[in-house]
C-alpha atoms as a PDB file:
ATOM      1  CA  UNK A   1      49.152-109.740 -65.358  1.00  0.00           C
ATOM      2  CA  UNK A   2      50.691-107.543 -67.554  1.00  0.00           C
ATOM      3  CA  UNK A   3      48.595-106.182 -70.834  1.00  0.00           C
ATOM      4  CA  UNK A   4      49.596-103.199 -73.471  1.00  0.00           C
ATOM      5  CA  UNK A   5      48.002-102.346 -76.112  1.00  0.00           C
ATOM      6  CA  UNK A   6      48.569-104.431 -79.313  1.00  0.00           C
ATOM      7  CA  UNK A   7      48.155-101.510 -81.827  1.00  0.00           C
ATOM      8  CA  UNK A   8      49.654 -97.902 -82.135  1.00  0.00           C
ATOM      9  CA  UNK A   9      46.671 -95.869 -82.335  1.00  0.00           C
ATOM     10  CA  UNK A  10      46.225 -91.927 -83.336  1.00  0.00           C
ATOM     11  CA  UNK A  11      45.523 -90.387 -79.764  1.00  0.00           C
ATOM     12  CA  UNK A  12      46.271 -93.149 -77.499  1.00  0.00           C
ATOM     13  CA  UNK A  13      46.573 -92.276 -74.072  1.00  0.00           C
ATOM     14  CA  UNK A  14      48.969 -94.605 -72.637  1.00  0.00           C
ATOM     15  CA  UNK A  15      51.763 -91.745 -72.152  1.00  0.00           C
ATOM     16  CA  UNK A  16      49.135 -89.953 -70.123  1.00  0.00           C
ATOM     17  CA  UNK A  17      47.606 -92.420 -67.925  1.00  0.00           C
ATOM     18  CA  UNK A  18      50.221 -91.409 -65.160  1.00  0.00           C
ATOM     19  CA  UNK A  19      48.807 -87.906 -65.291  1.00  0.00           C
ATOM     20  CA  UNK A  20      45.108 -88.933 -65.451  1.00  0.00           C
ATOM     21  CA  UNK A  21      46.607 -90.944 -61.777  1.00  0.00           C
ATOM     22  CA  UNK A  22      48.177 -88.442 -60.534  1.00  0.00           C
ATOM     23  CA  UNK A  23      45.804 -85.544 -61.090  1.00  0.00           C
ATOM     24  CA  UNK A  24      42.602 -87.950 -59.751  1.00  0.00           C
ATOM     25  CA  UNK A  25      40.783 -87.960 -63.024  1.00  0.00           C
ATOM     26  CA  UNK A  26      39.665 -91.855 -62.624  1.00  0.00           C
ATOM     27  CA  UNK A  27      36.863 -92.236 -60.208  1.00  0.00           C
ATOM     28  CA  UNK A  28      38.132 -94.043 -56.756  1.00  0.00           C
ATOM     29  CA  UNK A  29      35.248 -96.364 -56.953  1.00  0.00           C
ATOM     30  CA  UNK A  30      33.011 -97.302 -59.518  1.00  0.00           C
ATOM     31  CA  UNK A  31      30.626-100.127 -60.501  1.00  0.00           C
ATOM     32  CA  UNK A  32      30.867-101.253 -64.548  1.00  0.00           C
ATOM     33  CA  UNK A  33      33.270 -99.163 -67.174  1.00  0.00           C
ATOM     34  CA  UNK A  34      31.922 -98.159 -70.437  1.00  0.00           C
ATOM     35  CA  UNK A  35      34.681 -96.959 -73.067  1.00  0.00           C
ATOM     36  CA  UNK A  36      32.755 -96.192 -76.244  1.00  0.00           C
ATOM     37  CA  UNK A  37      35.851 -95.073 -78.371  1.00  0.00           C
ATOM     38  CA  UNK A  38      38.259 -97.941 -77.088  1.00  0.00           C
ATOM     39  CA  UNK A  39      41.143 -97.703 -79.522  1.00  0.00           C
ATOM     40  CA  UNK A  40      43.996 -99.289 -78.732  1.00  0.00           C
ATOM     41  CA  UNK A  41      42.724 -99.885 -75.438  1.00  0.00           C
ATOM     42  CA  UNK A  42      45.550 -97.997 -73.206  1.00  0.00           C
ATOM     43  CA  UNK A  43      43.022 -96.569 -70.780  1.00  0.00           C
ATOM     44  CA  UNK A  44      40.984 -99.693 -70.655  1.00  0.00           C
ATOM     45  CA  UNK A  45      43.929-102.313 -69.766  1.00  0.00           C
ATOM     46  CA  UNK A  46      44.784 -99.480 -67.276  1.00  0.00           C
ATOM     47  CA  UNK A  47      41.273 -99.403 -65.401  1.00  0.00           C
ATOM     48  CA  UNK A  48      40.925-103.504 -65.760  1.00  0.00           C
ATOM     49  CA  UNK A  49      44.225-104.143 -64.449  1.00  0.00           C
ATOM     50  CA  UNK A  50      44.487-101.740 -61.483  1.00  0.00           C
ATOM     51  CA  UNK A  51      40.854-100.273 -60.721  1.00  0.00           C
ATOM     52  CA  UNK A  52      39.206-103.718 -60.694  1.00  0.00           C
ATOM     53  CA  UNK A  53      35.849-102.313 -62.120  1.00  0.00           C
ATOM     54  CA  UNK A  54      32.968-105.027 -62.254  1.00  0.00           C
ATOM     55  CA  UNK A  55      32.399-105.871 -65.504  1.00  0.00           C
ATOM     56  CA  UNK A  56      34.217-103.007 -69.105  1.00  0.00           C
ATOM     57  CA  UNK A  57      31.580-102.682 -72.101  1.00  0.00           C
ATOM     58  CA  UNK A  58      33.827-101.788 -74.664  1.00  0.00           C
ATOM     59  CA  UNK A  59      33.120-100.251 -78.322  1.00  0.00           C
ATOM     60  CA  UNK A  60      34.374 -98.385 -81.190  1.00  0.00           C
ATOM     61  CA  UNK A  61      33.194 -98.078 -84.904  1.00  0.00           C
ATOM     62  CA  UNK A  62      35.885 -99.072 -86.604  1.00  0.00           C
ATOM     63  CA  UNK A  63      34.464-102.639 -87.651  1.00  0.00           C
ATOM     64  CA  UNK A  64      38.411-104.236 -88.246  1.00  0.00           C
ATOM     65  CA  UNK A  65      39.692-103.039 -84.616  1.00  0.00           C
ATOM     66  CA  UNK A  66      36.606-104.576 -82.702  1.00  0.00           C
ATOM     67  CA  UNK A  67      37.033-107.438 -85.363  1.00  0.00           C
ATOM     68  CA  UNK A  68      40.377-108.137 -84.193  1.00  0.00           C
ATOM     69  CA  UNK A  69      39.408-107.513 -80.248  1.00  0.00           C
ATOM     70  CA  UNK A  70      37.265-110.338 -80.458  1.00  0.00           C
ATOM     71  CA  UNK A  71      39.379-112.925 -82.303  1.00  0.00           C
ATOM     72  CA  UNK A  72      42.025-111.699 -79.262  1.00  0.00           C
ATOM     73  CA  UNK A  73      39.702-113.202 -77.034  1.00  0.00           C
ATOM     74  CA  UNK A  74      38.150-116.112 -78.626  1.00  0.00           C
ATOM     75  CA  UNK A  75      40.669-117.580 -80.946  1.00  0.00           C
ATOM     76  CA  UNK A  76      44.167-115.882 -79.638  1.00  0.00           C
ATOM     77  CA  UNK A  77      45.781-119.273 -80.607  1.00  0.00           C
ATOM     78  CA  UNK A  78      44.945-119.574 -84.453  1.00  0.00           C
ATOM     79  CA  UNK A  79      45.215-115.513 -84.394  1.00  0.00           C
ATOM     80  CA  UNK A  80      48.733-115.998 -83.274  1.00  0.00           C
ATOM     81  CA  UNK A  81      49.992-118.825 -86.256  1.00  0.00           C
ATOM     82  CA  UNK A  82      48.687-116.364 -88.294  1.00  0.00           C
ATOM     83  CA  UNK A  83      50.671-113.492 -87.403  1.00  0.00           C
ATOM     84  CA  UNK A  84      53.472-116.247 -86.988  1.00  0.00           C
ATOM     85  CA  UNK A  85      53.181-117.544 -90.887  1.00  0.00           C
ATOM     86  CA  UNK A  86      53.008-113.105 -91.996  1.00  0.00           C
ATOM     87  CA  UNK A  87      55.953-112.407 -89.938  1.00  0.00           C
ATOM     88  CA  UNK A  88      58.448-114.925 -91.344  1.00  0.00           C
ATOM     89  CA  UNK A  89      57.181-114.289 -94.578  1.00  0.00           C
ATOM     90  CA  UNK A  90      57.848-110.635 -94.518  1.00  0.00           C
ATOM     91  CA  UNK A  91      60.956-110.892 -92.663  1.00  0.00           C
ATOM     92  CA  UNK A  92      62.457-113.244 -95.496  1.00  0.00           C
ATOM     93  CA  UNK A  93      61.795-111.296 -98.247  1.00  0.00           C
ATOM     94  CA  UNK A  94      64.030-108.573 -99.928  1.00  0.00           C
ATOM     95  CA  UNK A  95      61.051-106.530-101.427  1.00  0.00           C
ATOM     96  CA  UNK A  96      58.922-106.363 -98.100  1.00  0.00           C
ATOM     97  CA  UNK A  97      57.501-103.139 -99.713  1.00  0.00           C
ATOM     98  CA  UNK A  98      55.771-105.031-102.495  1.00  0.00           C
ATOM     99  CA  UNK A  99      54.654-107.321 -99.697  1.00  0.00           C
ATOM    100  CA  UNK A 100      53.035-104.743 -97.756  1.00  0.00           C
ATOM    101  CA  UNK A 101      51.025-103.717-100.822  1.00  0.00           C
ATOM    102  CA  UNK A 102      49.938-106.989-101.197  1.00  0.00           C
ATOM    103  CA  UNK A 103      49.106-107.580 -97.879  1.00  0.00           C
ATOM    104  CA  UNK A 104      46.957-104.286 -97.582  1.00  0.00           C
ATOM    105  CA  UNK A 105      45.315-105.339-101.353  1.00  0.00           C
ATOM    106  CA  UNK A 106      44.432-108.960 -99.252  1.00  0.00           C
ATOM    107  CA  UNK A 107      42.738-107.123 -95.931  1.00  0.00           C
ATOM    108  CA  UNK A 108      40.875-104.692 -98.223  1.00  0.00           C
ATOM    109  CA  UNK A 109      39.280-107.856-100.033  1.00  0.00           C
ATOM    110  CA  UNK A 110      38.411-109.566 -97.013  1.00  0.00           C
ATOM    111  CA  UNK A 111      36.687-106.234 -95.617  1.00  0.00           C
ATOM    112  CA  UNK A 112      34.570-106.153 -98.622  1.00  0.00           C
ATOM    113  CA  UNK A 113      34.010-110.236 -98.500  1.00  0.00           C
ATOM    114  CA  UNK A 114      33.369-110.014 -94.136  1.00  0.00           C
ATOM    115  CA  UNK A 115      35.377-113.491 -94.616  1.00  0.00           C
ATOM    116  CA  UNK A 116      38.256-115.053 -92.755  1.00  0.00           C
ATOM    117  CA  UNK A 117      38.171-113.151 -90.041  1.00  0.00           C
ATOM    118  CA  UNK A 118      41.201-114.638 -88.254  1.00  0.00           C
ATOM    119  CA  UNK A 119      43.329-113.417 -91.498  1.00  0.00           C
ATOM    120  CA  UNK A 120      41.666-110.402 -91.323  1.00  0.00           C
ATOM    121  CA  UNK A 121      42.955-109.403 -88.041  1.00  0.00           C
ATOM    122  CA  UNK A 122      46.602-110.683 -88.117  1.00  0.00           C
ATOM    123  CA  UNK A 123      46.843-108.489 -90.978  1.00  0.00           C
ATOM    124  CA  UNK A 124      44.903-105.399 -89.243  1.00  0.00           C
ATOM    125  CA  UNK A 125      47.565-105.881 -86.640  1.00  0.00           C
ATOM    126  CA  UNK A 126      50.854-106.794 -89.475  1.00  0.00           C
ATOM    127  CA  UNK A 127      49.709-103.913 -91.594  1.00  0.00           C
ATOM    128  CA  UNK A 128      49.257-101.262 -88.403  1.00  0.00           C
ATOM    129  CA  UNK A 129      52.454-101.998 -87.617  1.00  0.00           C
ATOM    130  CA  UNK A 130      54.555-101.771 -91.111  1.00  0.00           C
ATOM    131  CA  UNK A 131      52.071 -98.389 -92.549  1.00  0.00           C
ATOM    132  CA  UNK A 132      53.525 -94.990 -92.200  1.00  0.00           C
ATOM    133  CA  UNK A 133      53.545 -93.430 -88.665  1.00  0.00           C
ATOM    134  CA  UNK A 134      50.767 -96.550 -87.375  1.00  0.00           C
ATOM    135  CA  UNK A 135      47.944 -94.355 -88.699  1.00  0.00           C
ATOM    136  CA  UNK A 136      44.316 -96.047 -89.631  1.00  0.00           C
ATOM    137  CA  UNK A 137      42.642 -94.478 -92.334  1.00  0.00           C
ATOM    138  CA  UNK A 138      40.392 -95.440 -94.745  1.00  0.00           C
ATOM    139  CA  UNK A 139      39.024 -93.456 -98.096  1.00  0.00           C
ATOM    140  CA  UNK A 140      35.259 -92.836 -98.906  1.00  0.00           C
ATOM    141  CA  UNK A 141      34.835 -96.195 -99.856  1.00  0.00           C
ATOM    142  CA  UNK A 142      36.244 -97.801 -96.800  1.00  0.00           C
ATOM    143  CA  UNK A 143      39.942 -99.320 -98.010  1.00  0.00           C
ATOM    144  CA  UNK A 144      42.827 -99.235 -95.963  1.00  0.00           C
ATOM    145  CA  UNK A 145      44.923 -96.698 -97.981  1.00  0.00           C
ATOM    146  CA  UNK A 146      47.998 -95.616 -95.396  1.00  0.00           C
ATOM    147  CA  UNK A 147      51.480 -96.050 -97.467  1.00  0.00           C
ATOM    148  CA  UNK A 148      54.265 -98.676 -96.324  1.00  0.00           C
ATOM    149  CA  UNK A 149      56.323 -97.331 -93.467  1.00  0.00           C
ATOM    150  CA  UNK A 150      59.985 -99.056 -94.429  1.00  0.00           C
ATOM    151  CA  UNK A 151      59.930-100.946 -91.021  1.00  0.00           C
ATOM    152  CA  UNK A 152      62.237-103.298 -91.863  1.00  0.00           C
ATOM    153  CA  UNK A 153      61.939-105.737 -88.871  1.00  0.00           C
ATOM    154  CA  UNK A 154      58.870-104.067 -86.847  1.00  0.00           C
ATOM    155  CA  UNK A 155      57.820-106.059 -83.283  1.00  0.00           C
ATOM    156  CA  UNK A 156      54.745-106.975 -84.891  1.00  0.00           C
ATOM    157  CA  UNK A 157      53.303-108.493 -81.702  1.00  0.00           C
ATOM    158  CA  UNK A 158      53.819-110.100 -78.162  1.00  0.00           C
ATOM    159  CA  UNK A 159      52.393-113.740 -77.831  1.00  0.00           C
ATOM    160  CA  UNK A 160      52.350-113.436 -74.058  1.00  0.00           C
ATOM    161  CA  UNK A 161      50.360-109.915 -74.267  1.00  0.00           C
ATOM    162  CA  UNK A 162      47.807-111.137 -76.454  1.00  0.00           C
ATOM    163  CA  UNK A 163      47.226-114.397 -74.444  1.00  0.00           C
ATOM    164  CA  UNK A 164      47.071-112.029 -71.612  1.00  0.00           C
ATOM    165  CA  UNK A 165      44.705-109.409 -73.338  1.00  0.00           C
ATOM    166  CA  UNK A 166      42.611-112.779 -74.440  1.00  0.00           C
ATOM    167  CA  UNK A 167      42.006-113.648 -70.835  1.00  0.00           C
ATOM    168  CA  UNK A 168      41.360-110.164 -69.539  1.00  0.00           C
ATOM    169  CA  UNK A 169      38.566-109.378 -72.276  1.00  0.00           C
ATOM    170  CA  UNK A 170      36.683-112.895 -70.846  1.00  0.00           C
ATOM    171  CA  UNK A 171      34.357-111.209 -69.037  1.00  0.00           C
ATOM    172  CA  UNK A 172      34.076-107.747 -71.042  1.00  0.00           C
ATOM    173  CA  UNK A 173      31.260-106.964 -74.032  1.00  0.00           C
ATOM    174  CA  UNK A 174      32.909-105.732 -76.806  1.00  0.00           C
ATOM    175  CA  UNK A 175      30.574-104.032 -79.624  1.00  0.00           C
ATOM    176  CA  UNK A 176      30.591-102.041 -82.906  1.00  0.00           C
ATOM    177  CA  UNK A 177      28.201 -99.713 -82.690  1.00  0.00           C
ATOM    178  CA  UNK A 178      27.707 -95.736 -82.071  1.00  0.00           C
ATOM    179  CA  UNK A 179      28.813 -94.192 -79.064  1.00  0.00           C
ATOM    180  CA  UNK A 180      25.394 -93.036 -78.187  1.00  0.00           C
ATOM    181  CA  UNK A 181      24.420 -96.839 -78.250  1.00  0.00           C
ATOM    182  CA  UNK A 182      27.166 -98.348 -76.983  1.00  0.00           C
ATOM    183  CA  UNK A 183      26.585 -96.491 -73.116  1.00  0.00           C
ATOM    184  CA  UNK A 184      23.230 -97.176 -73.629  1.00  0.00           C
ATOM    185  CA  UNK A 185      22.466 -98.923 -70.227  1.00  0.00           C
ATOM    186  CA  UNK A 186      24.824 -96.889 -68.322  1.00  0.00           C
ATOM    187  CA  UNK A 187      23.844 -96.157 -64.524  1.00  0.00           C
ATOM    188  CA  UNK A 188      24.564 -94.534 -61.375  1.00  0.00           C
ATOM    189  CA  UNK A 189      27.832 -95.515 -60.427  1.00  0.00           C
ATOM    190  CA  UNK A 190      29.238 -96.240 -63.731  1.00  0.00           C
ATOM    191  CA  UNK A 191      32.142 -94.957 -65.312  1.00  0.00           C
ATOM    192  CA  UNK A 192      32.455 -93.816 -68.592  1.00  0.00           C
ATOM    193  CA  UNK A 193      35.507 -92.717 -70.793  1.00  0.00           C
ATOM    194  CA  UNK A 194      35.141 -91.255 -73.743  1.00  0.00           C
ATOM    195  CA  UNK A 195      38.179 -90.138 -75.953  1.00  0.00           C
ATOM    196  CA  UNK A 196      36.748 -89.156 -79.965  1.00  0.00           C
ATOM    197  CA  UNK A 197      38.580 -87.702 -82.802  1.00  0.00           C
ATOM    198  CA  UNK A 198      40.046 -84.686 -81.312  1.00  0.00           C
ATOM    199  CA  UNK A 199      38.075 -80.879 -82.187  1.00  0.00           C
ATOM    200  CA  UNK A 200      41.046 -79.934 -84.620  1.00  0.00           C
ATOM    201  CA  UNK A 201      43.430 -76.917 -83.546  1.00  0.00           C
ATOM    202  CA  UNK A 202      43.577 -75.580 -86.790  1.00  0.00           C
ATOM    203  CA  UNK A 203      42.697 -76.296 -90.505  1.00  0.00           C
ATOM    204  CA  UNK A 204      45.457 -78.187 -91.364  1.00  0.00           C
ATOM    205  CA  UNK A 205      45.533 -80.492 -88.447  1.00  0.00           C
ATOM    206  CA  UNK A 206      41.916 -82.320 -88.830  1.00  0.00           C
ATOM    207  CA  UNK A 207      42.229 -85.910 -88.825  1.00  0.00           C
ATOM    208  CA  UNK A 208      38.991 -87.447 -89.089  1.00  0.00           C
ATOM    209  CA  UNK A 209      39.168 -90.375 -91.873  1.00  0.00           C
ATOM    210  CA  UNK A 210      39.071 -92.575 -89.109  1.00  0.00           C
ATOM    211  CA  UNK A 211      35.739 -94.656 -90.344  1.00  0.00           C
ATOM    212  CA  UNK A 212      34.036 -94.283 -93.373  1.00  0.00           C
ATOM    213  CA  UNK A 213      32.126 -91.213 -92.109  1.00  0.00           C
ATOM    214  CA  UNK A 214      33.819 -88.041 -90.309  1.00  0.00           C
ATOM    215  CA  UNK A 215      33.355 -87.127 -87.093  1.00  0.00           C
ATOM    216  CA  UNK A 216      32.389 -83.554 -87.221  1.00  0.00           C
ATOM    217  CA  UNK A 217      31.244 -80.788 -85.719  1.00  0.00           C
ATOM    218  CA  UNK A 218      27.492 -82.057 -84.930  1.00  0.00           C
ATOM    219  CA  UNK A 219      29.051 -85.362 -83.817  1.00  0.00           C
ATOM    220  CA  UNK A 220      31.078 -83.117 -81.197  1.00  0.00           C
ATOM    221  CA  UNK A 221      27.659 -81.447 -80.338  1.00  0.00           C
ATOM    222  CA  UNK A 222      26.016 -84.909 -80.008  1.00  0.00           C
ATOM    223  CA  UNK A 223      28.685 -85.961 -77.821  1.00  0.00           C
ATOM    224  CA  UNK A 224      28.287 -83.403 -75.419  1.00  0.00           C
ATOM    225  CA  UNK A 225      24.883 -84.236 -74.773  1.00  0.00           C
ATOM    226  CA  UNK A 226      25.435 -87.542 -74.498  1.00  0.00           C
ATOM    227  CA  UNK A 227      28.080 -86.696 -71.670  1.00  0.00           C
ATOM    228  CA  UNK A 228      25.759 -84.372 -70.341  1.00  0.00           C
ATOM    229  CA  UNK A 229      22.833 -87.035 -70.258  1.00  0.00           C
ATOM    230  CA  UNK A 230      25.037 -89.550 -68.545  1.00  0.00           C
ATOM    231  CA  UNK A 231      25.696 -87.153 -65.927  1.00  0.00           C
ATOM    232  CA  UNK A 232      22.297 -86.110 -65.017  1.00  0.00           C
ATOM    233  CA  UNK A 233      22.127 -90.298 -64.601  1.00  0.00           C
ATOM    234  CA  UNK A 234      24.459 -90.110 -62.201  1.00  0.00           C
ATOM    235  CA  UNK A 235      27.209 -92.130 -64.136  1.00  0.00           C
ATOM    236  CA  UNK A 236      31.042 -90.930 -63.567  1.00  0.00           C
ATOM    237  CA  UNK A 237      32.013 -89.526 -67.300  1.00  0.00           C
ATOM    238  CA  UNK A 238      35.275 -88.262 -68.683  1.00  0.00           C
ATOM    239  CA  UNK A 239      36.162 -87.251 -71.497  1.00  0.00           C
ATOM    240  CA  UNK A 240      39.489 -86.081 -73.439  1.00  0.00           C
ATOM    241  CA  UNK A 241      39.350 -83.355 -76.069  1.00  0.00           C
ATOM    242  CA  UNK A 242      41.332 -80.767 -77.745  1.00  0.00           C
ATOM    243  CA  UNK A 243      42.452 -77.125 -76.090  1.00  0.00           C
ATOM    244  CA  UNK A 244      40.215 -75.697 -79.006  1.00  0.00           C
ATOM    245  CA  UNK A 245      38.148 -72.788 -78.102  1.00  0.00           C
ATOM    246  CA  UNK A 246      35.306 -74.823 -80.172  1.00  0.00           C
ATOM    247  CA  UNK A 247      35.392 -77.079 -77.261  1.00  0.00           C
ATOM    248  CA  UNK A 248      34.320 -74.590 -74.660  1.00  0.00           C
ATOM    249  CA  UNK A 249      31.952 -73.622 -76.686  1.00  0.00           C
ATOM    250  CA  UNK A 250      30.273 -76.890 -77.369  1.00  0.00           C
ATOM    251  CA  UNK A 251      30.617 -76.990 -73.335  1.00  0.00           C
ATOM    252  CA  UNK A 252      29.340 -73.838 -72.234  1.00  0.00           C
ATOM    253  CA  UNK A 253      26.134 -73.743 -70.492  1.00  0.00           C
ATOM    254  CA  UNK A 254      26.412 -77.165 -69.755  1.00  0.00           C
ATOM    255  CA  UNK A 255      26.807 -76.856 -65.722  1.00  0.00           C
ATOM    256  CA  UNK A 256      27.402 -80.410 -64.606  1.00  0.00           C
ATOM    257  CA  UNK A 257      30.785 -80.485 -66.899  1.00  0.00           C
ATOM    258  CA  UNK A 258      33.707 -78.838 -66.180  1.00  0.00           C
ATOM    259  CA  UNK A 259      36.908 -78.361 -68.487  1.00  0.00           C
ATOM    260  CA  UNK A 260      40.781 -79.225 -66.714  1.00  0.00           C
ATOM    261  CA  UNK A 261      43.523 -78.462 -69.376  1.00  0.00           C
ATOM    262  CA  UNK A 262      46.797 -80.092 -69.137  1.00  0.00           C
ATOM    263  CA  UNK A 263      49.382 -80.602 -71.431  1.00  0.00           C
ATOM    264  CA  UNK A 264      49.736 -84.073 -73.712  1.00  0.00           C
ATOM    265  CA  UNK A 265      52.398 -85.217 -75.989  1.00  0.00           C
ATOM    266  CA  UNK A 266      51.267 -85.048 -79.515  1.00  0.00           C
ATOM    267  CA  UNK A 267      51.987 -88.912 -81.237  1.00  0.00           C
ATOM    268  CA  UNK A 268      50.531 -88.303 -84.718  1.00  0.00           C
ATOM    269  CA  UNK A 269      53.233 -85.957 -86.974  1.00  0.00           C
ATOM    270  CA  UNK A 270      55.293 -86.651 -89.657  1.00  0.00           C
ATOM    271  CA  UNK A 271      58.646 -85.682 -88.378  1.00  0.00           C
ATOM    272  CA  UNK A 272      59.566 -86.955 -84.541  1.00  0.00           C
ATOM    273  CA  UNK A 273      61.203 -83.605 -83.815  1.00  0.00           C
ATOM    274  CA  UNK A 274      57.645 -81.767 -84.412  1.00  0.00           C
ATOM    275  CA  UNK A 275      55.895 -83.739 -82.051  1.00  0.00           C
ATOM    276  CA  UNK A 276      55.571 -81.225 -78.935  1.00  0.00           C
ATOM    277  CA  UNK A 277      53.158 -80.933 -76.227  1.00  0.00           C
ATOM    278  CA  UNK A 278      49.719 -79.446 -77.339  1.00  0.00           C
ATOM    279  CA  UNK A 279      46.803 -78.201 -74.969  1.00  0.00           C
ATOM    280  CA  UNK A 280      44.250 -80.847 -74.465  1.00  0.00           C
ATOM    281  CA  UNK A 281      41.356 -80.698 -71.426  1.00  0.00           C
ATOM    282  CA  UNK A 282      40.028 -83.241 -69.847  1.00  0.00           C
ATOM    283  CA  UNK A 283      36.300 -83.048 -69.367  1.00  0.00           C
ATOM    284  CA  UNK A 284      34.421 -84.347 -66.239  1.00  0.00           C
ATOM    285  CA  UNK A 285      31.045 -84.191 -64.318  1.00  0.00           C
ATOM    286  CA  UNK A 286      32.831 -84.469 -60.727  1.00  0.00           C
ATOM    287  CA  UNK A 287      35.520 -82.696 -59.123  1.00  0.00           C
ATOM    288  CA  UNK A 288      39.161 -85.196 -59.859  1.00  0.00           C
ATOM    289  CA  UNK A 289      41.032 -86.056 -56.584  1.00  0.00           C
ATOM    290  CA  UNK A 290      43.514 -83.726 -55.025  1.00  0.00           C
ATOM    291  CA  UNK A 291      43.115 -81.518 -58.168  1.00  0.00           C
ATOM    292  CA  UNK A 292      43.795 -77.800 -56.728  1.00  0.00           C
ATOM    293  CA  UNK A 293      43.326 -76.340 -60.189  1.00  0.00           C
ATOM    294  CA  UNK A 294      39.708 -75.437 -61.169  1.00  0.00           C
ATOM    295  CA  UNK A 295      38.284 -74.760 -64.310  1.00  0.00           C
ATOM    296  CA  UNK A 296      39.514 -72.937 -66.801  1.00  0.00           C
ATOM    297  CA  UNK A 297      38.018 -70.462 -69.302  1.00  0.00           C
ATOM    298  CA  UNK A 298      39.598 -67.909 -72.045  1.00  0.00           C
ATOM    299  CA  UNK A 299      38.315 -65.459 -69.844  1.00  0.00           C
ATOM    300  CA  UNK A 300      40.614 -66.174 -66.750  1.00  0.00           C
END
């Protein structure tokens, strides 16, 4: 069964899941798999698909994304006229810019009402697709404010993948709550994958508007002893973060945890041409198979 993410999402991992393969960053065997910050999902579909874990608890805090995960796999029928009804709409009309606007006016209302959750999602999934560059962000009060993208006649969605994502996530928890919470009852043998709002490289490059509340610094901080925690429970836990020199320092001292850089395309930039390879490491409590290259440090 083949499943893809339904959403372009800032950081997804799906162009890197060959290199997590190849390098051995995914445990061989593991019992239940906890991803805490599930975006899109790419690394998730991956593990259910070919690593046949047990049971995937899945979260994130983005209340509209785990919104539309669960209408995906109770109600991808009625989810699907939905998207269905928005699609012909949009693709018959000459001013699909106005449309947009009034689209993203009609999900921001039904955010604040917590009603009609069905439209709710097939336009979480219409408007991620037709935005600017597939970004999610939200202002201080929680509106969807990303500007029309000109997509003229976007693949909004796949009925086949959704009815296939719909029957995967059958036997998988999916939450909104904190990260902290959500690996909660965690255990020896688990697997956990954790991939927050990158450490920024520099000023400029910080994008954290991705809930109503930033994930800074101390949130980094937290996470690391969360990580840290797990491991000393005996869970597998990886995590993907940015080449920063913040992140070794928020790492230092913790022994269990050991930093592998590699290189990862970079998907969020206004201009296609600017989007080169950046430094990212990958951040694990167990030595990845066949990996020859140790850890590395700005002192080596």
């Amino acid at each position: 069964m083949e499943v893809r993410p339904f959403v372009k999402w800032a950081g997804g991992k799906r162009g890197l899941i060959p290199t997590f393969e190849r390098r051995g960053f995914f445990p061989k065997k593991f019992k239940d798999y906890y991803e805490p910050m599930v975006g899109a999902g790419a690394v998730f579909f991956h593990i259910a698909k070919d690593h046949d874990p047990r049971r995937c608890i899945l979260s994130d805090v983005n209340p509209d994304l785990i919104d539309t995960y669960r209408v995906i796999k109770e109600e991808p029928e009625d989810l699907i006229d939905e998207l269905d009804e928005i699609k012909k709409e949009y693709l018959d009309l000459d001013d699909q810019k106005g449309y947009y606007y009034d689209r993203r006016d009609e999900f921001n209302r039904l955010k604040l009402e917590q009603t009609e959750r069905i439209r709710k999602s097939a336009l979480f999934i219409f408007l991620n697709k037709t935005c600017f560059n597939g970004l999610y962000r939200v202002n201080k009060k929680g509106e969807f404010n990303v500007p029309f993208g000109k997509r003229k006649n976007p693949g909004l969605y796949d009925k086949k993948n959704i009815m296939n994502i719909s029957e995967l996530l059958k036997k998988d928890d999916v939450m909104n709550v904190d990260f902290e919470e959500a690996v909660k009852d965690a255990s020896e043998g688990d697997f956990v994958y954790f991939d927050p709002p990158y450490v920024p490289l520099t000023e400029t490059a910080a994008f954290t508007s991705y809930a109503k509340h930033d994930f800074g610094l101390e949130e980094q901080k937290r996470l690391a002893r969360v990580v840290n925690e797990l491991a000393e429970r005996g869970c597998f836990v990886m995590e993907s973060n940015s080449g920063s020199e913040i992140v070794e320092d928020i790492y230092e001292g913790y022994e269990r945890l050991e930093l592998y850089p590699l290189m990862a395309p970079r998907q969020i930039s206004c201009k296609g041409d600017e989007r080169q390879p950046v430094k990212e490491y990958v951040i694990v409590n167990y030595e990845p198979r066949g990996m020859v290259q140790k850890k590395l440090t700005r002192y080596e």
